[in-house]
N, C-alpha and C. Protein backbone atom coordinates (compact mmCIF):
# COMPACT_ATOMS: atom_id res chain seq x y z
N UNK A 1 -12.72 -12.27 -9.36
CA UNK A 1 -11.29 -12.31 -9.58
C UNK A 1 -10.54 -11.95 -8.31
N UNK A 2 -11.28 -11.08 -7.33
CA UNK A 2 -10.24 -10.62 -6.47
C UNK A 2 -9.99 -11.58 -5.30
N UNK A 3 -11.60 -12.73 -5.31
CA UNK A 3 -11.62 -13.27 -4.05
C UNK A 3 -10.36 -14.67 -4.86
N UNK A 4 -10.19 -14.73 -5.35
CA UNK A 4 -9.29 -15.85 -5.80
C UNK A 4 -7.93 -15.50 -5.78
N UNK A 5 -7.50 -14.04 -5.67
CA UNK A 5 -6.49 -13.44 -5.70
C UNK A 5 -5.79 -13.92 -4.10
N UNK A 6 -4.43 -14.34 -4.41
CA UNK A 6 -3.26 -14.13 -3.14
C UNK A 6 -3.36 -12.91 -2.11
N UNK A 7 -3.98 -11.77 -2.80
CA UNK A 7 -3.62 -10.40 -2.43
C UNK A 7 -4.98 -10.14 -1.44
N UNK A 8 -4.81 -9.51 -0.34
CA UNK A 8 -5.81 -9.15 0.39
C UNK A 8 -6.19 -7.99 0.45
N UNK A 9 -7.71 -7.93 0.72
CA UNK A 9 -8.42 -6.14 1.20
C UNK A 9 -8.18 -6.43 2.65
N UNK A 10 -7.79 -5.63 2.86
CA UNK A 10 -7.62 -5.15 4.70
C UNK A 10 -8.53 -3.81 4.18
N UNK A 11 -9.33 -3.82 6.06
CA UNK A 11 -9.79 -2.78 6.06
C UNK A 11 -8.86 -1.88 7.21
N UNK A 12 -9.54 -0.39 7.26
CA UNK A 12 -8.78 0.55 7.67
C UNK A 12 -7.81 -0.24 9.17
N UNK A 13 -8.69 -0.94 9.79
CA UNK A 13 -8.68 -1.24 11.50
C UNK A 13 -7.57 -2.48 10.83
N UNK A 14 -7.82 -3.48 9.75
CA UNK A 14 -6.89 -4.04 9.70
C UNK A 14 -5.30 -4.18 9.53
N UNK A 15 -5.17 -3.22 8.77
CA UNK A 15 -4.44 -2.58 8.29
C UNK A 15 -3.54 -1.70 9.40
N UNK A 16 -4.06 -1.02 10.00
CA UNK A 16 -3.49 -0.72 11.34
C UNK A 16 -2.94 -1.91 12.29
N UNK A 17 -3.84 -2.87 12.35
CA UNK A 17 -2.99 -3.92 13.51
C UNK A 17 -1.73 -4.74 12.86
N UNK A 18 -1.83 -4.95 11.27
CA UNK A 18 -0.72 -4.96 10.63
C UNK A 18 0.20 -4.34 10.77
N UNK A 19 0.55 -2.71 10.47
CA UNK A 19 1.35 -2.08 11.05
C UNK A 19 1.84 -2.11 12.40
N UNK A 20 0.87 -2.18 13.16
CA UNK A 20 1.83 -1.83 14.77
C UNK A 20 2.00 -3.51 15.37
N UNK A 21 1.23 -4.40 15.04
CA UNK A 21 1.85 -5.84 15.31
C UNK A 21 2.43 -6.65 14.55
N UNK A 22 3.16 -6.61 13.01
CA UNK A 22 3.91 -6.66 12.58
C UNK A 22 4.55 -6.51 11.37
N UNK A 23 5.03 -5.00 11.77
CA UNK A 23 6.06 -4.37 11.24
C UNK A 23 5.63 -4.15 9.61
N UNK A 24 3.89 -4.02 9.91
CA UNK A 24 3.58 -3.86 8.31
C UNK A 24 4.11 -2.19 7.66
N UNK A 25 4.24 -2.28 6.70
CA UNK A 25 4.87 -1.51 6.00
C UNK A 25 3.82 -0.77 4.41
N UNK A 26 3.35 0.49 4.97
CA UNK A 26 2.41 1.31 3.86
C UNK A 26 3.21 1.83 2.93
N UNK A 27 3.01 1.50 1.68
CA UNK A 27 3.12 1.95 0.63
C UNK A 27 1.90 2.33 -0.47
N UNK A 28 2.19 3.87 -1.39
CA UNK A 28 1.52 4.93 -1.29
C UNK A 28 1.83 4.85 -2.76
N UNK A 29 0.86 4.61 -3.89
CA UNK A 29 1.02 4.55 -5.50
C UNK A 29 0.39 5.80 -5.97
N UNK A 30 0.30 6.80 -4.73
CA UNK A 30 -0.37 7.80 -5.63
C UNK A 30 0.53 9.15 -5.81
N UNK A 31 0.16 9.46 -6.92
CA UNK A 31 0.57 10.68 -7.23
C UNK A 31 1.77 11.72 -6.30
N UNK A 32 3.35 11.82 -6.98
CA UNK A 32 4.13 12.84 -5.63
C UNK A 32 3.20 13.66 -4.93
N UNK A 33 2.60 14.46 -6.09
CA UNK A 33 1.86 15.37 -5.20
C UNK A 33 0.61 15.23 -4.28
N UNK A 34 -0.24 14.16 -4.43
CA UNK A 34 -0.69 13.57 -3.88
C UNK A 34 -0.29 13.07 -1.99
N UNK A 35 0.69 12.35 -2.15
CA UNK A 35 1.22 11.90 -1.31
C UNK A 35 2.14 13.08 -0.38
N UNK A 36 2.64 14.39 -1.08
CA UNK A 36 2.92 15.21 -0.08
C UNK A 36 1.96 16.08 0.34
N UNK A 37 0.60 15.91 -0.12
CA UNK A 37 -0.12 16.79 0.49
C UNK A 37 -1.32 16.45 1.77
N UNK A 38 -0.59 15.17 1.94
CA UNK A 38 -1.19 14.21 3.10
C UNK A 38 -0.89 12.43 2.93
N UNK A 39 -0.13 12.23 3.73
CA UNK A 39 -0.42 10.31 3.18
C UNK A 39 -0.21 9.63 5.01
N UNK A 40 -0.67 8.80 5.04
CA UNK A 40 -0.65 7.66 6.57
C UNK A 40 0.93 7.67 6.69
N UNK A 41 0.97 7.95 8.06
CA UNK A 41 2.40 8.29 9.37
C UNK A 41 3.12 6.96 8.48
N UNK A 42 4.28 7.22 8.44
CA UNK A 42 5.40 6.49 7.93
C UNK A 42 5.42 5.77 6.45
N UNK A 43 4.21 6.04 5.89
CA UNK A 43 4.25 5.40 4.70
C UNK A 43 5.48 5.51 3.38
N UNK A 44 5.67 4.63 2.53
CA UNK A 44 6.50 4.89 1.81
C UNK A 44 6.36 5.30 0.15
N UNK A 45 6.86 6.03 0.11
CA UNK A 45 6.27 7.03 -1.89
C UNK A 45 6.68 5.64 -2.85
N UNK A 46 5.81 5.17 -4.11
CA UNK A 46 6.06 4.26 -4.60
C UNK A 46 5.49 4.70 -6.31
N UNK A 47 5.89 5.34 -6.75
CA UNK A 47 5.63 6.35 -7.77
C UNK A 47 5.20 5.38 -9.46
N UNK A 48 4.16 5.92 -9.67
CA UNK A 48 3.70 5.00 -11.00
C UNK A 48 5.06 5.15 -12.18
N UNK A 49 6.31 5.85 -12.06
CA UNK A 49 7.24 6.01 -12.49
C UNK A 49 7.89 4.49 -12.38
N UNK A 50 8.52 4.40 -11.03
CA UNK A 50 8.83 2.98 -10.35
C UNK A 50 8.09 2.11 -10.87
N UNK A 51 7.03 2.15 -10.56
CA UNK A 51 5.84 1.01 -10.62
C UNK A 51 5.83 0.08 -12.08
N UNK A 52 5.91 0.99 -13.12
CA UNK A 52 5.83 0.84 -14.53
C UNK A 52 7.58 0.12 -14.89
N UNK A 53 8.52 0.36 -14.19
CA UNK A 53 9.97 -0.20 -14.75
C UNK A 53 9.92 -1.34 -13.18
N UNK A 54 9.12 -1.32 -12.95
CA UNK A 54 9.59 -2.73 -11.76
C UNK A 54 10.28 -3.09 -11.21
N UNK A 55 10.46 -1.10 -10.65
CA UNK A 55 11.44 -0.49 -9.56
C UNK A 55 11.13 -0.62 -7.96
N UNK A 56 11.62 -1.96 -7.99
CA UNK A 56 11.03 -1.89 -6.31
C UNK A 56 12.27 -2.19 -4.93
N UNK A 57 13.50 -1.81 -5.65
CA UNK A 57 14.64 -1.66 -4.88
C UNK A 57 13.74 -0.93 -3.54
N UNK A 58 13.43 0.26 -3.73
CA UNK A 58 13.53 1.14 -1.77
C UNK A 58 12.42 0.05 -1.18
N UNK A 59 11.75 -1.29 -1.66
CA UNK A 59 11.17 -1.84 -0.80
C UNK A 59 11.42 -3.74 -0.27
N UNK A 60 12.77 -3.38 -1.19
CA UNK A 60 13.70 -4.97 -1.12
C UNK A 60 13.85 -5.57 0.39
N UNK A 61 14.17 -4.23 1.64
CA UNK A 61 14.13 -4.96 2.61
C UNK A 61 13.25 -5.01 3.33
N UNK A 62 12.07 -4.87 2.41
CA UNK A 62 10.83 -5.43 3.44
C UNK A 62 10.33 -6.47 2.93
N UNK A 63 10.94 -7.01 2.01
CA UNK A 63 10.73 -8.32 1.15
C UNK A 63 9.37 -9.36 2.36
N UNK A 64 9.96 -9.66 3.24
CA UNK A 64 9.56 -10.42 4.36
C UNK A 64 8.35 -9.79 5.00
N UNK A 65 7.98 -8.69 5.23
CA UNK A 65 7.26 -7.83 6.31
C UNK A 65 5.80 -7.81 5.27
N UNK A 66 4.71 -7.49 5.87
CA UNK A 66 3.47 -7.60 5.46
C UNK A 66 3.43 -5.72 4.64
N UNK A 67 3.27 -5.99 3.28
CA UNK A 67 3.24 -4.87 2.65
C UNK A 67 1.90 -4.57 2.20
N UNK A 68 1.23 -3.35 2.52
CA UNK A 68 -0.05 -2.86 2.25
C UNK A 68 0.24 -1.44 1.16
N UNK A 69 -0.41 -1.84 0.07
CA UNK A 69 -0.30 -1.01 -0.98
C UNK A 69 -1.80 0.17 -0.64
N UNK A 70 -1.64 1.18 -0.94
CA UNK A 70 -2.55 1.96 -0.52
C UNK A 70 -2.75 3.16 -2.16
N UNK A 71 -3.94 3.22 -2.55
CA UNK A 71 -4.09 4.53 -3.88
C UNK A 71 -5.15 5.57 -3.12
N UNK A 72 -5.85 5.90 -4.43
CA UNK A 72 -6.55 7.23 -3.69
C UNK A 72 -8.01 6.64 -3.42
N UNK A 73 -8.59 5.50 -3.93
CA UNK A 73 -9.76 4.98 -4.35
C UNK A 73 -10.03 3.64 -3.89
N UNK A 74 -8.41 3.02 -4.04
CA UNK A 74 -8.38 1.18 -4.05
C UNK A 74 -8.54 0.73 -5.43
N UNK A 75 -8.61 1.42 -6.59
CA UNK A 75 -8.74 0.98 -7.61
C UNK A 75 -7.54 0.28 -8.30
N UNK A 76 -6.17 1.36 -8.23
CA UNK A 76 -4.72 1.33 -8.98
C UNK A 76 -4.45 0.44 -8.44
N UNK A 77 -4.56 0.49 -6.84
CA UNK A 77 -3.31 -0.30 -5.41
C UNK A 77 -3.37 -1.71 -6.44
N UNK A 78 -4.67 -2.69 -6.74
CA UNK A 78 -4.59 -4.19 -7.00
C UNK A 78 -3.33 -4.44 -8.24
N UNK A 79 -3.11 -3.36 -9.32
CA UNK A 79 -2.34 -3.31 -10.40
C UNK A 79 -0.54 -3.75 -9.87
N UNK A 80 -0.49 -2.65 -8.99
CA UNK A 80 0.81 -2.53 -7.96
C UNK A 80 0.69 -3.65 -7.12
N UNK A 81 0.07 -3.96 -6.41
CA UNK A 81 0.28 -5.15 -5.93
C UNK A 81 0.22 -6.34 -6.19
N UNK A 82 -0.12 -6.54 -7.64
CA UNK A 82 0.21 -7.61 -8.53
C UNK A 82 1.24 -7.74 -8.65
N UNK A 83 2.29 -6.97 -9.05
CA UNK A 83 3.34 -6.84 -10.18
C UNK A 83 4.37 -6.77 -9.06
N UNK A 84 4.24 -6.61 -7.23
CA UNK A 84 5.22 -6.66 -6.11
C UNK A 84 4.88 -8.07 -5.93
N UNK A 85 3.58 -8.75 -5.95
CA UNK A 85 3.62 -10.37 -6.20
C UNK A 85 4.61 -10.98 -6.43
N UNK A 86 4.48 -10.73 -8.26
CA UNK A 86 5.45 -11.18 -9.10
C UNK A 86 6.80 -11.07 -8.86
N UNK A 87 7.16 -9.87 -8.31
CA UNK A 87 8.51 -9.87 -8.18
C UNK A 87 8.86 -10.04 -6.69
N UNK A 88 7.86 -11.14 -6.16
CA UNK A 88 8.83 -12.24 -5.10
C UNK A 88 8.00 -11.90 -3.81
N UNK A 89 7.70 -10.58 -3.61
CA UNK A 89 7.16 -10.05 -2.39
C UNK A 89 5.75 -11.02 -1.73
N UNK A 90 6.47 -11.67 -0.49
CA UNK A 90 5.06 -12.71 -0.18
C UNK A 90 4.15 -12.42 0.56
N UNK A 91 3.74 -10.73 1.24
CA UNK A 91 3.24 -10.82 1.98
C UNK A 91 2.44 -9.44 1.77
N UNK A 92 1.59 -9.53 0.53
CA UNK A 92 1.45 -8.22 -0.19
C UNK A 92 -0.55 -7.82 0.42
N UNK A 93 -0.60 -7.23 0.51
CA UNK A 93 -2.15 -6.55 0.80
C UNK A 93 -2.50 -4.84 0.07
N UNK A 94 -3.87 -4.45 0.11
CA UNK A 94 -4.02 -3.33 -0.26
C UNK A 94 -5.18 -2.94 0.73
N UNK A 95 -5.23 -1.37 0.98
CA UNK A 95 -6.36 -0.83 1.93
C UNK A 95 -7.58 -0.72 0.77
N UNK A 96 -8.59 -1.52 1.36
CA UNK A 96 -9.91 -1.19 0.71
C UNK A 96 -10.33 0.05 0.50
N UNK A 97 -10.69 0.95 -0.64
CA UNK A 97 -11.01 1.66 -0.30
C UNK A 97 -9.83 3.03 -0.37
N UNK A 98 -8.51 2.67 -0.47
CA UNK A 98 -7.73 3.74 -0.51
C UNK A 98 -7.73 4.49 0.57
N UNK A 99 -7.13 5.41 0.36
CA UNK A 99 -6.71 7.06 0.94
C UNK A 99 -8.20 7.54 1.63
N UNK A 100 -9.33 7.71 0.40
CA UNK A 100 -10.53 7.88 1.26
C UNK A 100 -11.16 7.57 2.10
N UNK A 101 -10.78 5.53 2.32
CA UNK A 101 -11.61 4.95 3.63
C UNK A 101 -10.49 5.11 5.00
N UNK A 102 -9.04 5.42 4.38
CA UNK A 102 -8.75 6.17 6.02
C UNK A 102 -9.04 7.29 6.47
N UNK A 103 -9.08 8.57 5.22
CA UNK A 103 -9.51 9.65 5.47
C UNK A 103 -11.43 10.30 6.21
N UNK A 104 -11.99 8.88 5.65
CA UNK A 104 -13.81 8.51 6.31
C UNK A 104 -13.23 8.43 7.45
N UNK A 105 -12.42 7.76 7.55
CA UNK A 105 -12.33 6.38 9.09
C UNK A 105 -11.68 7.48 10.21
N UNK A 106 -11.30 8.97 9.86
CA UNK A 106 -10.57 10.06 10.44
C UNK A 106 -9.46 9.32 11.05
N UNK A 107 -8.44 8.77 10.81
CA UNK A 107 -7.69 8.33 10.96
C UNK A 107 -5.91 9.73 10.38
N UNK A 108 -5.21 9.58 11.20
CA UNK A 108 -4.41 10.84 10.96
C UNK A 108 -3.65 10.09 9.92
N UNK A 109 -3.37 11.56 9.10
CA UNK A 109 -2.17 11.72 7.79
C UNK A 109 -1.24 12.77 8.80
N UNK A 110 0.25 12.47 7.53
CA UNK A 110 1.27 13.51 7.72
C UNK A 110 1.21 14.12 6.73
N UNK A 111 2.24 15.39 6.56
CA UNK A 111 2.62 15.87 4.96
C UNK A 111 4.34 16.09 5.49
């Protein structure tokens, strides 16, 4: 199902050259507390609150920009990045692997 899917696994390294060559944009489906107790430099909070009413106003103007959904596992992210599909977003991806394969990959968080 997934290889037929629109939606891509980027891995950690990919995912990075997305961000710094263009203007990809991390978004973070996990848990507030979760996400303030470490999440990837600039990412954006996208709360299973939002997620569930198909609240995706704070990410309208990245409509255009390559959006990488990120969870704690990679399990949730494909759910969320279905449903930013649907509502128009064309340039949707998720990190394989979640939070943990950047946190393997020692790759820096903020809080």
């Amino acid at each position: 199902r997934i290889q037929m899917s629109p939606i891509k696994q980027l891995s950690t390294q990919q995912m990075t050259f997305l961000v710094n060559r263009e203007s990809g944009v991390v978004v973070d489906s996990r848990s507030e507390k979760d996400f303030k107790a470490g999440h990837i430099v600039d990412a954006l909070h996208l709360g299973n609150d939002k997620v569930s009413k198909n609240d995706f106003s704070s990410l309208e103007k990245h409509k255009d920009n390559p959006i990488i959904i990120v969870c704690s596992a990679g399990m949730s992210a494909g759910k969320v990045a279905s449903q930013l599909t649907k509502a128009g977003f064309t340039r949707v991806s998720l990190l394989k692997g979640g939070m943990n394969a950047w946190l393997s990959a020692g790759l820096p968080v903020t809080k």
